[in-house]
C-alpha atoms as a PDB file:
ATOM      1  CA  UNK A   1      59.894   0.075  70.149  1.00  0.00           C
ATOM      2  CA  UNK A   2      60.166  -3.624  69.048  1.00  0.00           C
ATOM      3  CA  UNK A   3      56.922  -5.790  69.425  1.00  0.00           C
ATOM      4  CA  UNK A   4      56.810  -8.491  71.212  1.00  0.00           C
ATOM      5  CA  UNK A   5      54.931 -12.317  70.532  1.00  0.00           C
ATOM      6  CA  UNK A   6      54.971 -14.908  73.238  1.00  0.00           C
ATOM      7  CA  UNK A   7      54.220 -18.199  70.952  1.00  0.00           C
ATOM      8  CA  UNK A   8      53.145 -21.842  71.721  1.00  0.00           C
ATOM      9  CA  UNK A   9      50.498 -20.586  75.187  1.00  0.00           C
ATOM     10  CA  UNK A  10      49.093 -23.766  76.147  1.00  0.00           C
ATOM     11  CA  UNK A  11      47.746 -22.307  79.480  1.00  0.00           C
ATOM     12  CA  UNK A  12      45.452 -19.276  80.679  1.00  0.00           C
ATOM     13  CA  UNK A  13      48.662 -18.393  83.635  1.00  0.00           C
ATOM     14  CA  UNK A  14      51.133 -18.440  81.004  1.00  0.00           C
ATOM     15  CA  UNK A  15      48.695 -16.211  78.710  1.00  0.00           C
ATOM     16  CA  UNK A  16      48.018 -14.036  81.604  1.00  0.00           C
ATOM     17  CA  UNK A  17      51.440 -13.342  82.911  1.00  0.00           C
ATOM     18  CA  UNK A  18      53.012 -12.469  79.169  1.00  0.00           C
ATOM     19  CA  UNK A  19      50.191 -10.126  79.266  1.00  0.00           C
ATOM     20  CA  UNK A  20      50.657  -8.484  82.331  1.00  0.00           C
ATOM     21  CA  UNK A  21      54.752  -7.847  81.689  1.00  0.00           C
ATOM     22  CA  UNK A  22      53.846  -6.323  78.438  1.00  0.00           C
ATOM     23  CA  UNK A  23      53.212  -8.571  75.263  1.00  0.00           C
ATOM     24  CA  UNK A  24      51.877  -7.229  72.344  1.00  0.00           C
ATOM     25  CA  UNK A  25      50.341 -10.398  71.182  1.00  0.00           C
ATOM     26  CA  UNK A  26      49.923 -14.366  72.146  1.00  0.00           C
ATOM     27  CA  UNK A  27      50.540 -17.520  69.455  1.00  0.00           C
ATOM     28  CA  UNK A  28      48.202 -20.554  69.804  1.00  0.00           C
ATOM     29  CA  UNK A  29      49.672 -23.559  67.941  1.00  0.00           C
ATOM     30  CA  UNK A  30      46.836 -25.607  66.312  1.00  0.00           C
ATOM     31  CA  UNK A  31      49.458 -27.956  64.357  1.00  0.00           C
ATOM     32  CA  UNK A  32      48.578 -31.318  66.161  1.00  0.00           C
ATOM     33  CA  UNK A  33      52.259 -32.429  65.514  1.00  0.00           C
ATOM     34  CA  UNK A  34      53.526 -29.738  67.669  1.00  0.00           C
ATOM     35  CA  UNK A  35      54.197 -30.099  71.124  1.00  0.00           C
ATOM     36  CA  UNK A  36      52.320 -27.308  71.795  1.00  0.00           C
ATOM     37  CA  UNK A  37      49.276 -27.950  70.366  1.00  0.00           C
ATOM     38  CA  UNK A  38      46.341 -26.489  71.706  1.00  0.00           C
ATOM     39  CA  UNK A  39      42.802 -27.129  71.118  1.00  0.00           C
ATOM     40  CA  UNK A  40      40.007 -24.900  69.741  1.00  0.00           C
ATOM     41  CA  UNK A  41      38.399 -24.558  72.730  1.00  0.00           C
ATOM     42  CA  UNK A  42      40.648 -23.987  75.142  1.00  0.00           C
ATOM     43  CA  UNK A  43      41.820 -21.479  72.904  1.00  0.00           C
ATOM     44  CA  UNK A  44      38.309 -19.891  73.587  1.00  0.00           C
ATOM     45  CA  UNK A  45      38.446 -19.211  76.998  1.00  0.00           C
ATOM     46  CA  UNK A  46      41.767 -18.360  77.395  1.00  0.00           C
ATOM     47  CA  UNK A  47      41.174 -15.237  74.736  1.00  0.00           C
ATOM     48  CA  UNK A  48      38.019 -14.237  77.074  1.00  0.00           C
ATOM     49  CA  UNK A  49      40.099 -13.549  79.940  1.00  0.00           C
ATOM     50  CA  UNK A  50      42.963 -11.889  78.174  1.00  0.00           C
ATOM     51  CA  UNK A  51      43.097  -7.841  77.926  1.00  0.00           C
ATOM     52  CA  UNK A  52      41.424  -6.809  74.430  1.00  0.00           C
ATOM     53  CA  UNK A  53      44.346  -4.851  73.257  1.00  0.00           C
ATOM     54  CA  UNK A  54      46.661  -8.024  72.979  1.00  0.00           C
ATOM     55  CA  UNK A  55      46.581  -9.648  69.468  1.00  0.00           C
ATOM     56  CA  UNK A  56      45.634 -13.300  69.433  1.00  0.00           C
ATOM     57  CA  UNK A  57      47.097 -15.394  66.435  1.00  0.00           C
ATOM     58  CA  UNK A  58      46.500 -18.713  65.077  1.00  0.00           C
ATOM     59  CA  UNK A  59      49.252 -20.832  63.872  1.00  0.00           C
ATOM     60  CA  UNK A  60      48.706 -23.388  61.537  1.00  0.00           C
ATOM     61  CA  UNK A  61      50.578 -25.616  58.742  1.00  0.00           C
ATOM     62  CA  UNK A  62      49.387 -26.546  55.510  1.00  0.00           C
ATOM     63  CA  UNK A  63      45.591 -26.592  56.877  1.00  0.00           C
ATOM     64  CA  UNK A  64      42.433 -26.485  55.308  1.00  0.00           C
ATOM     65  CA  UNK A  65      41.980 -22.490  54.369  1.00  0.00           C
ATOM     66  CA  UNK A  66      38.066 -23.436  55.135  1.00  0.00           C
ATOM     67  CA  UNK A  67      38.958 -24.775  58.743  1.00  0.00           C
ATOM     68  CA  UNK A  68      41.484 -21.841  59.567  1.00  0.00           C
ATOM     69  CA  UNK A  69      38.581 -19.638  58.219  1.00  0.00           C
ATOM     70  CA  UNK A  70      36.158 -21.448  60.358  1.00  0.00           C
ATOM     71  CA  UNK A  71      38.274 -21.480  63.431  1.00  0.00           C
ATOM     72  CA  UNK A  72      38.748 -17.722  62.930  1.00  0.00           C
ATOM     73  CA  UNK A  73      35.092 -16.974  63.572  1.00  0.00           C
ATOM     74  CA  UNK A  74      34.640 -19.372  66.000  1.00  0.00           C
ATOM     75  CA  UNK A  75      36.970 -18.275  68.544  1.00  0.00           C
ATOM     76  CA  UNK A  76      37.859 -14.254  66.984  1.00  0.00           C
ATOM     77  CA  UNK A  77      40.963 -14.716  66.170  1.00  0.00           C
ATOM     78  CA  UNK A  78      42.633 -11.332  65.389  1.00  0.00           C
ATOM     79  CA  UNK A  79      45.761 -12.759  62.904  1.00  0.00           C
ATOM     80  CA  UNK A  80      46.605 -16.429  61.859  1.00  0.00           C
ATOM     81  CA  UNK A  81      50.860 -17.288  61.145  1.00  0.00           C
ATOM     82  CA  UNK A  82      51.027 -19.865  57.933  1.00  0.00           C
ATOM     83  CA  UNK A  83      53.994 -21.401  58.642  1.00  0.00           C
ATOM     84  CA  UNK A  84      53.936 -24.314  56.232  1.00  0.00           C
ATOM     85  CA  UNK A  85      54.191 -24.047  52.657  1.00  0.00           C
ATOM     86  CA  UNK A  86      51.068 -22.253  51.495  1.00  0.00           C
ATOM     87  CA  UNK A  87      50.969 -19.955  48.194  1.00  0.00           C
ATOM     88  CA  UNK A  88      50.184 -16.813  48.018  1.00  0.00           C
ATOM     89  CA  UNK A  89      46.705 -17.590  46.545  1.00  0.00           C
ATOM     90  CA  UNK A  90      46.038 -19.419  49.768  1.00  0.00           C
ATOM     91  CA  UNK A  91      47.199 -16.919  52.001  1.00  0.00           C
ATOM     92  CA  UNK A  92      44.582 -14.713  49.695  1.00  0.00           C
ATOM     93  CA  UNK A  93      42.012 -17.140  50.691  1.00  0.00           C
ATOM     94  CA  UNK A  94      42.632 -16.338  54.374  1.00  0.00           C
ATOM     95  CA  UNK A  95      39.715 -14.034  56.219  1.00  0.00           C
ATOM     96  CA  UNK A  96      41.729 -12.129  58.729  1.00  0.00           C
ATOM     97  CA  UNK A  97      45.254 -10.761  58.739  1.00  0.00           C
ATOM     98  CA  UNK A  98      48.181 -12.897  57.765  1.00  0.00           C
ATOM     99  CA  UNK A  99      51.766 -13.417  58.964  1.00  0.00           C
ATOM    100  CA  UNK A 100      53.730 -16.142  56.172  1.00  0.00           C
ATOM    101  CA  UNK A 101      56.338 -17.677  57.492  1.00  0.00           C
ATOM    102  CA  UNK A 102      60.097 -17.910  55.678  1.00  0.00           C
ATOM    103  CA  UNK A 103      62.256 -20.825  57.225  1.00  0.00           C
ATOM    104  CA  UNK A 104      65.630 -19.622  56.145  1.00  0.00           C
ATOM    105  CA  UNK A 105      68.310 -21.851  55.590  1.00  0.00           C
ATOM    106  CA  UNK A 106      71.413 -19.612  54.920  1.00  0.00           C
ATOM    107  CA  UNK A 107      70.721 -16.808  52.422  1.00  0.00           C
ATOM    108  CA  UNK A 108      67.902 -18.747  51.176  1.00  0.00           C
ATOM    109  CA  UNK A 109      63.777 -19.778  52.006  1.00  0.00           C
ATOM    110  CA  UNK A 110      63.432 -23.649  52.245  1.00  0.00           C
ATOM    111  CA  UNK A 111      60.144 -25.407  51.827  1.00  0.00           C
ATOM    112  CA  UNK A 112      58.271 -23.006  49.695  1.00  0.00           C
ATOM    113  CA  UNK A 113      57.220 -23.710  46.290  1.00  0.00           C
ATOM    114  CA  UNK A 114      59.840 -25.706  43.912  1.00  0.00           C
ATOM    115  CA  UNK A 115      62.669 -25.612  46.905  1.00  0.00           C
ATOM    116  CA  UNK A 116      65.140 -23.087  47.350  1.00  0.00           C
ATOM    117  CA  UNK A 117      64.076 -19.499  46.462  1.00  0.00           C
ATOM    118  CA  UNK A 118      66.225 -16.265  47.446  1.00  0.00           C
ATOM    119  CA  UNK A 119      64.295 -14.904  50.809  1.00  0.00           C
ATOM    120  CA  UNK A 120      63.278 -11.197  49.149  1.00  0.00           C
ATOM    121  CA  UNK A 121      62.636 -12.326  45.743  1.00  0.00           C
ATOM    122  CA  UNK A 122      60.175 -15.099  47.531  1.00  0.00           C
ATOM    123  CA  UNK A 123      58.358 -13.002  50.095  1.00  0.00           C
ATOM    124  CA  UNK A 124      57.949 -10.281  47.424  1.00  0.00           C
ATOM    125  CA  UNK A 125      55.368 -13.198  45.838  1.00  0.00           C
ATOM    126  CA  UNK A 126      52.937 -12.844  49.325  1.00  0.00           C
ATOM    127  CA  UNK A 127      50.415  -9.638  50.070  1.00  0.00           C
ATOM    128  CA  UNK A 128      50.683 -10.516  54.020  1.00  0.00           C
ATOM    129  CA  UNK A 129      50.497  -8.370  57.052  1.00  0.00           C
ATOM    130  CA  UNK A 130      53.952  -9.387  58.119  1.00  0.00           C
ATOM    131  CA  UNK A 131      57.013 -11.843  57.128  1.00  0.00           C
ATOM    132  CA  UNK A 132      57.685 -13.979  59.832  1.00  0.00           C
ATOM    133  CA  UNK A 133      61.662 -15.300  59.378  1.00  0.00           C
ATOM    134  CA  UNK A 134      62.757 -18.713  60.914  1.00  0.00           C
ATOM    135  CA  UNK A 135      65.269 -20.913  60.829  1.00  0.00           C
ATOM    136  CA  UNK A 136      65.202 -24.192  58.691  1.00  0.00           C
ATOM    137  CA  UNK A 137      65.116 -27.497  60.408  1.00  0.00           C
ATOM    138  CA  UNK A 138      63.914 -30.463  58.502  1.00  0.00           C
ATOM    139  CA  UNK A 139      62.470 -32.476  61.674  1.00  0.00           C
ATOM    140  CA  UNK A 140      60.651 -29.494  63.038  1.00  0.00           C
ATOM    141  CA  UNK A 141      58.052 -26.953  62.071  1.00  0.00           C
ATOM    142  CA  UNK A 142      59.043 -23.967  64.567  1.00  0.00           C
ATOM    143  CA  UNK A 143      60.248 -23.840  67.843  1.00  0.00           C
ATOM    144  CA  UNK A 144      63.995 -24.930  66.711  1.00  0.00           C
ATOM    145  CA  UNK A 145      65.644 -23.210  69.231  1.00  0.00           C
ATOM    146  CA  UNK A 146      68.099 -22.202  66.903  1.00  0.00           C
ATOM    147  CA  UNK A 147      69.384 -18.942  65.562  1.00  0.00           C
ATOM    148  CA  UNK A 148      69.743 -18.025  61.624  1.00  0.00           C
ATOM    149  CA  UNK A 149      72.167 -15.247  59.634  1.00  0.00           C
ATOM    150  CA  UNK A 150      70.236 -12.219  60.917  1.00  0.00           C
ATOM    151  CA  UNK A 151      72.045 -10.092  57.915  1.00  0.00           C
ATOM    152  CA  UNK A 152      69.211 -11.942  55.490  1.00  0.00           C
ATOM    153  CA  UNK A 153      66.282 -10.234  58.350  1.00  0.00           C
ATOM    154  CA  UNK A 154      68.107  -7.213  58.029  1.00  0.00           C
ATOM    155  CA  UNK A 155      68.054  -7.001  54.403  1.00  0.00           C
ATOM    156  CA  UNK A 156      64.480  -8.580  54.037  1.00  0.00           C
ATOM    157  CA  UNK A 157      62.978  -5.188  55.637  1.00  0.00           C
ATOM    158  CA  UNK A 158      63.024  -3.677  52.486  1.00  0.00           C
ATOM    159  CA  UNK A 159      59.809  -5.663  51.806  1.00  0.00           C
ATOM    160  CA  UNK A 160      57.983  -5.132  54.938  1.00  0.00           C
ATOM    161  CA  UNK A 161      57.598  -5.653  58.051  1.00  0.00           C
ATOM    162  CA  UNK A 162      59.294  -8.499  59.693  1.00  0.00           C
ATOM    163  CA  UNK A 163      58.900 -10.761  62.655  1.00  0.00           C
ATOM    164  CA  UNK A 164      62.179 -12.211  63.459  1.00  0.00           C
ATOM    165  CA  UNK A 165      62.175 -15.292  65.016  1.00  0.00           C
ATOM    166  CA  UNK A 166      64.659 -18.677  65.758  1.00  0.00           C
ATOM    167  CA  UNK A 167      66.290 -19.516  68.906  1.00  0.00           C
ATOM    168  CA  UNK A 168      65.563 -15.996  70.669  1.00  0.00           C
ATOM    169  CA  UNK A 169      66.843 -16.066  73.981  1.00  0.00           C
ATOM    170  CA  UNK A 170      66.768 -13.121  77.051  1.00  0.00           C
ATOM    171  CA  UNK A 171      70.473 -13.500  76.170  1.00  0.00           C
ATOM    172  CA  UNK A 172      70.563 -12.494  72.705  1.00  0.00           C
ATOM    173  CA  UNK A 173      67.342 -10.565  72.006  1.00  0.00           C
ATOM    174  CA  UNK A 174      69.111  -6.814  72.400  1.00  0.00           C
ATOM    175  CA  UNK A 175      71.932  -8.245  70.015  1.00  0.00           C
ATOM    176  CA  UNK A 176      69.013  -9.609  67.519  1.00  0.00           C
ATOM    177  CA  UNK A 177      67.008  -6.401  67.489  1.00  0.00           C
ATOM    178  CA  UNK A 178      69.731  -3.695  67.011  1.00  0.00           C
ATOM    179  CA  UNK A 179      71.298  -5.477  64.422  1.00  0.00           C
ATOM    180  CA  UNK A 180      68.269  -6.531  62.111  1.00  0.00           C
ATOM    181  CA  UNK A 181      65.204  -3.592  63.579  1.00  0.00           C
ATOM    182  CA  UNK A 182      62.755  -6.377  62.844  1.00  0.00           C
ATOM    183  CA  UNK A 183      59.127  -5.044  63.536  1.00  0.00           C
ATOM    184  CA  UNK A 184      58.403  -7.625  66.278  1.00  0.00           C
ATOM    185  CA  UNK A 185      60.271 -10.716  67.747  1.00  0.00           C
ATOM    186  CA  UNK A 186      58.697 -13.741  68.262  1.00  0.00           C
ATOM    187  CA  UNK A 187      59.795 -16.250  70.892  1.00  0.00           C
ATOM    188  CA  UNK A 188      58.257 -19.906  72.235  1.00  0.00           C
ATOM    189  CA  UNK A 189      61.103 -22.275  73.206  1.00  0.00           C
ATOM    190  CA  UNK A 190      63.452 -19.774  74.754  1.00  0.00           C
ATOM    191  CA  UNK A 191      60.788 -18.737  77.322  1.00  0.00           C
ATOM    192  CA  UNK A 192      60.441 -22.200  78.887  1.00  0.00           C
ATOM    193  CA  UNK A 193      60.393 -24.536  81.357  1.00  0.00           C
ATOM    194  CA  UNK A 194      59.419 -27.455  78.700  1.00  0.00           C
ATOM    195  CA  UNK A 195      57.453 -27.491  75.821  1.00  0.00           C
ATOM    196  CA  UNK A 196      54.434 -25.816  76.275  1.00  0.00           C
ATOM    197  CA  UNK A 197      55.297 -24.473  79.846  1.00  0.00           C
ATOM    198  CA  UNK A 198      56.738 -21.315  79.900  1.00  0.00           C
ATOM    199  CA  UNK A 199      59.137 -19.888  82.267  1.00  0.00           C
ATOM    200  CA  UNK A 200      57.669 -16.651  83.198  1.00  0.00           C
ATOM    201  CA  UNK A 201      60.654 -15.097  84.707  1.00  0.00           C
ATOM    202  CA  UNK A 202      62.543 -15.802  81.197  1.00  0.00           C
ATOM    203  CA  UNK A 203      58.827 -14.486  79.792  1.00  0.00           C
ATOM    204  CA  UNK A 204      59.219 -11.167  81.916  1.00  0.00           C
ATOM    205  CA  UNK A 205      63.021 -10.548  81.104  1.00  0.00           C
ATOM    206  CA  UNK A 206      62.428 -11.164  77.219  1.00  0.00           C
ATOM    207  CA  UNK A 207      60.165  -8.649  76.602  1.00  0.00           C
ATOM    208  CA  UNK A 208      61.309  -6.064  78.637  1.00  0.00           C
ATOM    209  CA  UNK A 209      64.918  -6.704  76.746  1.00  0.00           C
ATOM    210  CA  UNK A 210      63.290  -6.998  73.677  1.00  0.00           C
ATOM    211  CA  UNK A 211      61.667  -3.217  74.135  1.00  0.00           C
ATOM    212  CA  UNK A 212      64.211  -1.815  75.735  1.00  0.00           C
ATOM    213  CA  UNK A 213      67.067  -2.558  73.051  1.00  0.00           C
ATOM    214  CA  UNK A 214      66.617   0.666  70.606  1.00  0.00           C
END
């Protein structure tokens, strides 16, 4: 059965309903650009009320490894998603689990390095957790709302797991997950209302689409 992530919470009802209709884990976005920023401590009590078998993750871009380190003991983080361009030594750097982020821009990973790099060859550099595939958009770091070639996600299995993500809807989740198998899906603006406000009915219907598509 496909996992599930419910990205950009902003709110302890938001974090509480995913929960309750069956998420496997909750994405806290402390990029201050994003407009779903959260802060550290609000973070904090919204992870004390959630069940204990949901995984919380961190999202950051090009921070500080010793300020996502810090923030991962203050508040227990259980995962952190780099999503900017960090190397692998970085990711090395990291104390907790790590899913790196590939934007893909057709058949290749954008952003990364010296520029354009074929998506396998370049997430064969990282010893992460999980490969987190997104589509490219130059005026926005996640949360595009758009889709990417899902052949690359298909083909980028070979190298472990993957976390497909890019303008998942309720509408074309089943589609997404028979044809790539990813290991999770990931989804933040096609669960909501605006950003940072999620629609939990959308919420609700997304995951149980997403797990009941294979």
């Amino acid at each position: 059965m496909c996992k599930v992530k419910i990205c950009g919470i902003t709110n302890l009802e938001d974090a509480l309903a995913a929960c309750e209709y069956g998420a496997d884990a909750l994405g806290f976005i402390f990029y201050k650009e994003s407009p779903r920023f959260i802060e550290i401590e609000k973070v904090k009590e919204i992870i004390k009320d959630i069940p204990p078998f949901v995984t919380t993750v961190g999202v950051f871009v090009d921070e500080d490894a010793n300020t996502i380190n810090e923030i991962i003991k203050k508040i227990g983080l259980h995962m952190v998603q780099l999503h900017g361009n960090e190397s692998p030594e970085f990711c090395e750097n990291i104390q907790s689990k790590v899913i790196k982020t590939f934007r893909i821009k057709g058949a290749r990973v954008m952003g990364i390095g010296t520029g354009e790099q074929g998506v396998n060859k370049e997430m064969e550099r990282y010893n992460v957790s999980a490969y987190l595939l997104d589509t490219y958009r130059e005026d926005v770091e996640g949360g595009s709302g758009i889709t990417f070639n899902w052949g690359v996600a298909k083909d980028a299995i070979k190298v472990g797991k993957i976390i497909l993500a890019g303008g998942l809807t309720v509408e074309n989740v089943k589609q997404a997950v028979r044809i790539v198998m990813p290991y999770a899906v990931d989804v933040s603006s096609g669960v909501e209302e605006s950003p940072g406000k999620k629609d939990l009915r959308k919420v609700m219907e997304f995951i149980e689409t997403a797990k009941g598509a294979i």
